[in-house]
N, C-alpha and C. Protein backbone atom coordinates (compact mmCIF):
# COMPACT_ATOMS: atom_id res chain seq x y z
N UNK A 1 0.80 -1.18 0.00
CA UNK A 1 0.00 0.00 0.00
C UNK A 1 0.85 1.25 0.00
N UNK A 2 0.24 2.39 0.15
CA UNK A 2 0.67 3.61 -0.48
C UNK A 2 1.62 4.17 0.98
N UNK A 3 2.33 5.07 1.60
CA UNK A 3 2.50 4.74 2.62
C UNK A 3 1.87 6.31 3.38
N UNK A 4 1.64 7.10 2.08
CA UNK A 4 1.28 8.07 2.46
C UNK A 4 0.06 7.92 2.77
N UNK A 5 -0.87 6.87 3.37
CA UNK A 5 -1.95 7.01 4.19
C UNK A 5 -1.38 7.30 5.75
N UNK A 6 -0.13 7.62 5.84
CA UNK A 6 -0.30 7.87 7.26
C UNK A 6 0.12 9.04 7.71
N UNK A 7 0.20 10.16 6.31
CA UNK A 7 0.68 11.17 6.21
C UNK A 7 0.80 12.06 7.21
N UNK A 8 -0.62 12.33 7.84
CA UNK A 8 -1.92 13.19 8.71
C UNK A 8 -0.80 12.75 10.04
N UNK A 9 -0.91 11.50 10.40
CA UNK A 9 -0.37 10.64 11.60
C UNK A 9 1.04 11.57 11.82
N UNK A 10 2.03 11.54 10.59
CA UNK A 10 3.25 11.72 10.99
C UNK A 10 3.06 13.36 11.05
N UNK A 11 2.12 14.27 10.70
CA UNK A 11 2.44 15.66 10.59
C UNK A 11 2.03 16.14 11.89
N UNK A 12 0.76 15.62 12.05
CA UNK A 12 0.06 16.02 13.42
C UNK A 12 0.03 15.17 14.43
N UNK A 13 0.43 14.01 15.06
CA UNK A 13 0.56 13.72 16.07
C UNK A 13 2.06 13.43 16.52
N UNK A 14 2.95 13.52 15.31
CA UNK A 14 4.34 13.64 15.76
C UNK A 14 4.83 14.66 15.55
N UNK A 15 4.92 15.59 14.23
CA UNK A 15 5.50 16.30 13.86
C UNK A 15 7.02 16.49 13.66
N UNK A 16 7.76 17.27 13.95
CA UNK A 16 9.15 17.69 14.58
C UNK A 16 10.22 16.43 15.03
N UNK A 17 9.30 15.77 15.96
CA UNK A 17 9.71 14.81 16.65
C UNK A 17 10.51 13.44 16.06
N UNK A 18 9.64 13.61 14.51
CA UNK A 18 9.69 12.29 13.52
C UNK A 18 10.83 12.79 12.76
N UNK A 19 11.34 14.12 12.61
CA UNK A 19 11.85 14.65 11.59
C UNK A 19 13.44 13.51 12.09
N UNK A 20 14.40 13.38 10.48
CA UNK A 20 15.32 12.56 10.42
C UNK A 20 16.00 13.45 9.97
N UNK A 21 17.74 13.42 10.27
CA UNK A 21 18.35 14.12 9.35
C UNK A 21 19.97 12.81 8.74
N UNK A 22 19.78 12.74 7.40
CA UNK A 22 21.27 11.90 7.19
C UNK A 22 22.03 12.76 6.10
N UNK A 23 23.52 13.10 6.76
CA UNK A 23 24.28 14.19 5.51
C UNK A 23 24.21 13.32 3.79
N UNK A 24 24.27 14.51 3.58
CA UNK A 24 23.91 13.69 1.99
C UNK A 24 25.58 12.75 1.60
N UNK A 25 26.57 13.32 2.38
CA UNK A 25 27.80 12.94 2.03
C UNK A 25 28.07 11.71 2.78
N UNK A 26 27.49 10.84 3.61
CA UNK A 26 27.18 9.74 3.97
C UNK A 26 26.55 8.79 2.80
N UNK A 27 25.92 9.23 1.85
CA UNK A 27 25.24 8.35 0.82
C UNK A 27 26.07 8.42 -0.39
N UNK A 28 27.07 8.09 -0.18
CA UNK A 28 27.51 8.57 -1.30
C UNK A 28 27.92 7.12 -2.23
N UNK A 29 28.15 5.78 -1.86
CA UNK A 29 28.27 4.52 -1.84
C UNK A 29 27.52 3.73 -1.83
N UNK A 30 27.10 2.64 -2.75
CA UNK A 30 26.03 1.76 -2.72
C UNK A 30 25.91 0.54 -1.17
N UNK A 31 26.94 0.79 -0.99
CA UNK A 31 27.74 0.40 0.40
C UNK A 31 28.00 1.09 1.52
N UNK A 32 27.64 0.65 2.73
CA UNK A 32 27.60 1.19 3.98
C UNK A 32 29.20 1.25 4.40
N UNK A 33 29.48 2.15 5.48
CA UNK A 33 30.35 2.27 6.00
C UNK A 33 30.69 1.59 6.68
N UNK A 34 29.48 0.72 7.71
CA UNK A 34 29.66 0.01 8.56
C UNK A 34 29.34 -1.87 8.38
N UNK A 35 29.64 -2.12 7.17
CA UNK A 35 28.72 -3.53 6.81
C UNK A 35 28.92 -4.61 7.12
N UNK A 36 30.39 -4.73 8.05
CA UNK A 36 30.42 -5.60 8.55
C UNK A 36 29.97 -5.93 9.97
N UNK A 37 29.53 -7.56 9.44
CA UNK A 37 28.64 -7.92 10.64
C UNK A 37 27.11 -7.56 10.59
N UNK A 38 26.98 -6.86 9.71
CA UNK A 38 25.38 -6.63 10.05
C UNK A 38 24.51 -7.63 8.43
N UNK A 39 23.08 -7.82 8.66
CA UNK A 39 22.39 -8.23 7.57
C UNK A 39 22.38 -7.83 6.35
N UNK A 40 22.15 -6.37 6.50
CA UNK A 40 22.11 -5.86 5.75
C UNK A 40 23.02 -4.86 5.20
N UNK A 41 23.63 -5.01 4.05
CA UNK A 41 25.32 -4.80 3.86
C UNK A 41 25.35 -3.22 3.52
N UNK A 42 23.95 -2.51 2.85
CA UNK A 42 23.59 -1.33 2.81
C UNK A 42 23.10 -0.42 3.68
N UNK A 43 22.54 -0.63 4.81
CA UNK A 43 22.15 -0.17 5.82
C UNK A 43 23.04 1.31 6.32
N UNK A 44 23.29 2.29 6.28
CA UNK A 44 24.15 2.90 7.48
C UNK A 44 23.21 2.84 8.65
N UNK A 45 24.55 3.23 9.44
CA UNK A 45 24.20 3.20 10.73
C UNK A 45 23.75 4.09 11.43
N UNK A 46 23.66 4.92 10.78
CA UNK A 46 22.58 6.53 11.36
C UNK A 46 21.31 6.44 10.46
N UNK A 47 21.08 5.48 9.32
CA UNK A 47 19.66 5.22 8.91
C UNK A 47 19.18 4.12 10.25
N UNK A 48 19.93 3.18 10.55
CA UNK A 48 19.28 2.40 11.49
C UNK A 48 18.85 3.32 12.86
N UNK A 49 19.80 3.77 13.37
CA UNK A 49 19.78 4.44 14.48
C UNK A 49 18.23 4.66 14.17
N UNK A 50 18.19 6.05 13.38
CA UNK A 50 16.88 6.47 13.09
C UNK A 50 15.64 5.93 13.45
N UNK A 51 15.85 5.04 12.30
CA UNK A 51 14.64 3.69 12.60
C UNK A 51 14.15 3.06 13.58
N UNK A 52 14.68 3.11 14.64
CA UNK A 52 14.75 2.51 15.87
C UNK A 52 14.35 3.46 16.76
N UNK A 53 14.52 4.80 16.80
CA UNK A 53 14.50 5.62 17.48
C UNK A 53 13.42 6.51 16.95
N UNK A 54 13.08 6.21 15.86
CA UNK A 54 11.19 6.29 15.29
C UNK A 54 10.24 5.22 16.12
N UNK A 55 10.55 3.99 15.97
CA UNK A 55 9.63 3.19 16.11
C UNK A 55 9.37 2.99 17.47
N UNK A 56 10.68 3.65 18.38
CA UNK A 56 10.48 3.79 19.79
C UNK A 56 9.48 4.89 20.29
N UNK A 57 9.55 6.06 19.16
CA UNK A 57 9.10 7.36 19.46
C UNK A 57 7.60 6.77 19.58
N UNK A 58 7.24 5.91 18.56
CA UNK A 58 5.66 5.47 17.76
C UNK A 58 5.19 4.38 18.53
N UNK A 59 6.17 3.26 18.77
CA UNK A 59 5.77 1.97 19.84
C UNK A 59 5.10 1.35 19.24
N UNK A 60 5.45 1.33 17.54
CA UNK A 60 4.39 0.26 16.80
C UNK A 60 5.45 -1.00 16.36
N UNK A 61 6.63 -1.58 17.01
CA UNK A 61 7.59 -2.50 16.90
C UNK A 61 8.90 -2.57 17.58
N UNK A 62 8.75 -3.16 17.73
CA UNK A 62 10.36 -3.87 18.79
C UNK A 62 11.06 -3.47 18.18
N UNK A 63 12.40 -2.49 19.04
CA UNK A 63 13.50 -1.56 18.46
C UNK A 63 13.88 -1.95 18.92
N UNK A 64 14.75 -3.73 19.93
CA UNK A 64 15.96 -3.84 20.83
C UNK A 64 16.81 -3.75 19.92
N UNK A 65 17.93 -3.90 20.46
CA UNK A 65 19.28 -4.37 19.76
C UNK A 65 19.53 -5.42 18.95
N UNK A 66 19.02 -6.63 19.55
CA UNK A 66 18.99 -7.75 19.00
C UNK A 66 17.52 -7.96 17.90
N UNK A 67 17.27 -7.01 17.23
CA UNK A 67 16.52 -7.71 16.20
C UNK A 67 16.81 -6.56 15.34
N UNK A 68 16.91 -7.25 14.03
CA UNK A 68 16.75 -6.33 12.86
C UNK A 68 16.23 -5.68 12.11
N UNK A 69 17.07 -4.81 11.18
CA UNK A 69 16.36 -3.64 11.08
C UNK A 69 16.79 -3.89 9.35
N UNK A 70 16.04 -4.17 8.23
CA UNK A 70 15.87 -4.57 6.65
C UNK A 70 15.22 -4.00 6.20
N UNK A 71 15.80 -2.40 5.24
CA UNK A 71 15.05 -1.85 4.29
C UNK A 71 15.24 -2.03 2.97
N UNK A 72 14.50 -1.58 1.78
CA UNK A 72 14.13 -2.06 0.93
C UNK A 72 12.86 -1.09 0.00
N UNK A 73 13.02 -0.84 -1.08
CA UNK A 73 11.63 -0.09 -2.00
C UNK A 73 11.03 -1.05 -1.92
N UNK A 74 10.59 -2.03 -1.72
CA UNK A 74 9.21 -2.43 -2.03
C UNK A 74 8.89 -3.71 -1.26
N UNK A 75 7.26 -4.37 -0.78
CA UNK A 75 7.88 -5.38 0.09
C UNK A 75 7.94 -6.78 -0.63
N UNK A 76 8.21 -6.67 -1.93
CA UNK A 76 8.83 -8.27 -2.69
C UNK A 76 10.37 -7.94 -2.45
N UNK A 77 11.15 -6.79 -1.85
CA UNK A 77 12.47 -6.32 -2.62
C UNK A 77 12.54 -6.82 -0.59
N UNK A 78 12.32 -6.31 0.67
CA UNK A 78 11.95 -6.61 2.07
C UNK A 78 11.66 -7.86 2.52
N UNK A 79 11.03 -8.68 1.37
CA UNK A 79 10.73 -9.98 1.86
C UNK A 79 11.94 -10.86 1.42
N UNK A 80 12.58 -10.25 0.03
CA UNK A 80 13.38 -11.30 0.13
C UNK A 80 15.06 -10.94 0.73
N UNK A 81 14.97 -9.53 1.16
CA UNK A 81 16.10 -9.39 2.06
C UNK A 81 16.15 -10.09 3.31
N UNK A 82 14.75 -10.12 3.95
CA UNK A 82 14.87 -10.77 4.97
C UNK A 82 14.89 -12.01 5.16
N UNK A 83 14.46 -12.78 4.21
CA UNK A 83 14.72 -14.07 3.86
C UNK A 83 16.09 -14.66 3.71
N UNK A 84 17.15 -13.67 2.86
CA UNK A 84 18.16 -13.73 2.81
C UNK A 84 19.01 -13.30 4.26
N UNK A 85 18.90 -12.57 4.66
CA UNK A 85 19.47 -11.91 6.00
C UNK A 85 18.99 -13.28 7.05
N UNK A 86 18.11 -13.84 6.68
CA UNK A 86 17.77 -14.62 8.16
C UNK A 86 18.26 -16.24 7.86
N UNK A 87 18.65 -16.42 6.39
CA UNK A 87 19.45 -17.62 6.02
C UNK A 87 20.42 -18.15 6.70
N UNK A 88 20.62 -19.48 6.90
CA UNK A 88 22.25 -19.92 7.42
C UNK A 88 23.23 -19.87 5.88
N UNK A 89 23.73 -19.32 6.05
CA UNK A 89 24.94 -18.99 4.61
C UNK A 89 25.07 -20.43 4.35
N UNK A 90 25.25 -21.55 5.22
CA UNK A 90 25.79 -22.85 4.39
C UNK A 90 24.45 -23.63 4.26
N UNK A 91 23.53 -23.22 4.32
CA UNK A 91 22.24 -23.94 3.82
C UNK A 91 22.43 -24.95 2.58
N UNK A 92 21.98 -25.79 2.25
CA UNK A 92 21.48 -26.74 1.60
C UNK A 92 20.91 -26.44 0.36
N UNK A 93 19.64 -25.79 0.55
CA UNK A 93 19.07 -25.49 -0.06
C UNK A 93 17.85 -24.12 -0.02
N UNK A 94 17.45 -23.42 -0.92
CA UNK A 94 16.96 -22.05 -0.67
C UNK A 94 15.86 -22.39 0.47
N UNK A 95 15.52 -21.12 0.87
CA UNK A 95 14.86 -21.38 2.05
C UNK A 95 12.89 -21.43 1.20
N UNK A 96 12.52 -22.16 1.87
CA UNK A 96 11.03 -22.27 1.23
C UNK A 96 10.03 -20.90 1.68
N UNK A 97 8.79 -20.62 1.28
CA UNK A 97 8.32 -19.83 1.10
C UNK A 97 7.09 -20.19 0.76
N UNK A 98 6.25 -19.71 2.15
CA UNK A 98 4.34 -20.30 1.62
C UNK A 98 3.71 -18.51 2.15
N UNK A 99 2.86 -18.60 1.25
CA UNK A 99 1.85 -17.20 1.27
C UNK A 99 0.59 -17.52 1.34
N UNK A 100 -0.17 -17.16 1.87
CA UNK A 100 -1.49 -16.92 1.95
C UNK A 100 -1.93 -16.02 0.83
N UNK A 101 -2.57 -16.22 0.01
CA UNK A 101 -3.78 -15.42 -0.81
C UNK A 101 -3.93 -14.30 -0.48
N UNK A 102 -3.85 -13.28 -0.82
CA UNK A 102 -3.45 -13.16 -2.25
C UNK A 102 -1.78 -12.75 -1.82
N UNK A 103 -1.28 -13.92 -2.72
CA UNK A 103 0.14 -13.72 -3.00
C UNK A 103 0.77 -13.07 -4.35
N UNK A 104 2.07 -12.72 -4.91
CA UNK A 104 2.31 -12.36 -5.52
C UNK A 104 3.57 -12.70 -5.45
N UNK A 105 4.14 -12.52 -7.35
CA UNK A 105 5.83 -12.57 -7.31
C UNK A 105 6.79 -11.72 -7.62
């Protein structure tokens, strides 16, 4: 879905509060600064920070330490990062995948 249905949400009941700032000279690499060790090899670490420190502000998801944080444009591009991120690297074989209706590829 669109995400700007929650437009209203972020202007008027957070405002200010929600606002993010990342220097543009941090993005400058398809690659994070910090990628080792983490899932996600693009991630920086002041986008995560962020994220975490939104969702704490909002309390609509678990921001510990120990769970991750996988972004992504779209959620076929999210589903299969996290699929990948949550793989054992010496797996066997790809990891399976069941959807409920209505699914898509």
């Amino acid at each position: 879905g669109d995400p700007k249905l929650f437009e209203a949400f972020w202007r008027d009941a957070v405002g200010k509060r929600g606002d993010t700032f990342i220097p543009g000279w941090q993005a400058m690499s398809y690659f994070s600064t910090n990628a080792a060790g983490t899932v996600c090899w693009f991630l920086e670490p002041s986008l995560e920070q962020e994220v975490r420190r939104l969702h704490r502000l909002v309390g609509n998801a678990e921001a510990a330490a120990d769970r991750h944080v996988v972004v992504g444009t779209g959620s076929t591009q999210l589903f299969q990062a996290a699929l990948y991120a949550l793989s054992p690297p010496d797996a066997p074989h790809p990891v399976s995948v069941v959807s409920a209706a209505p699914f898509y590829s």
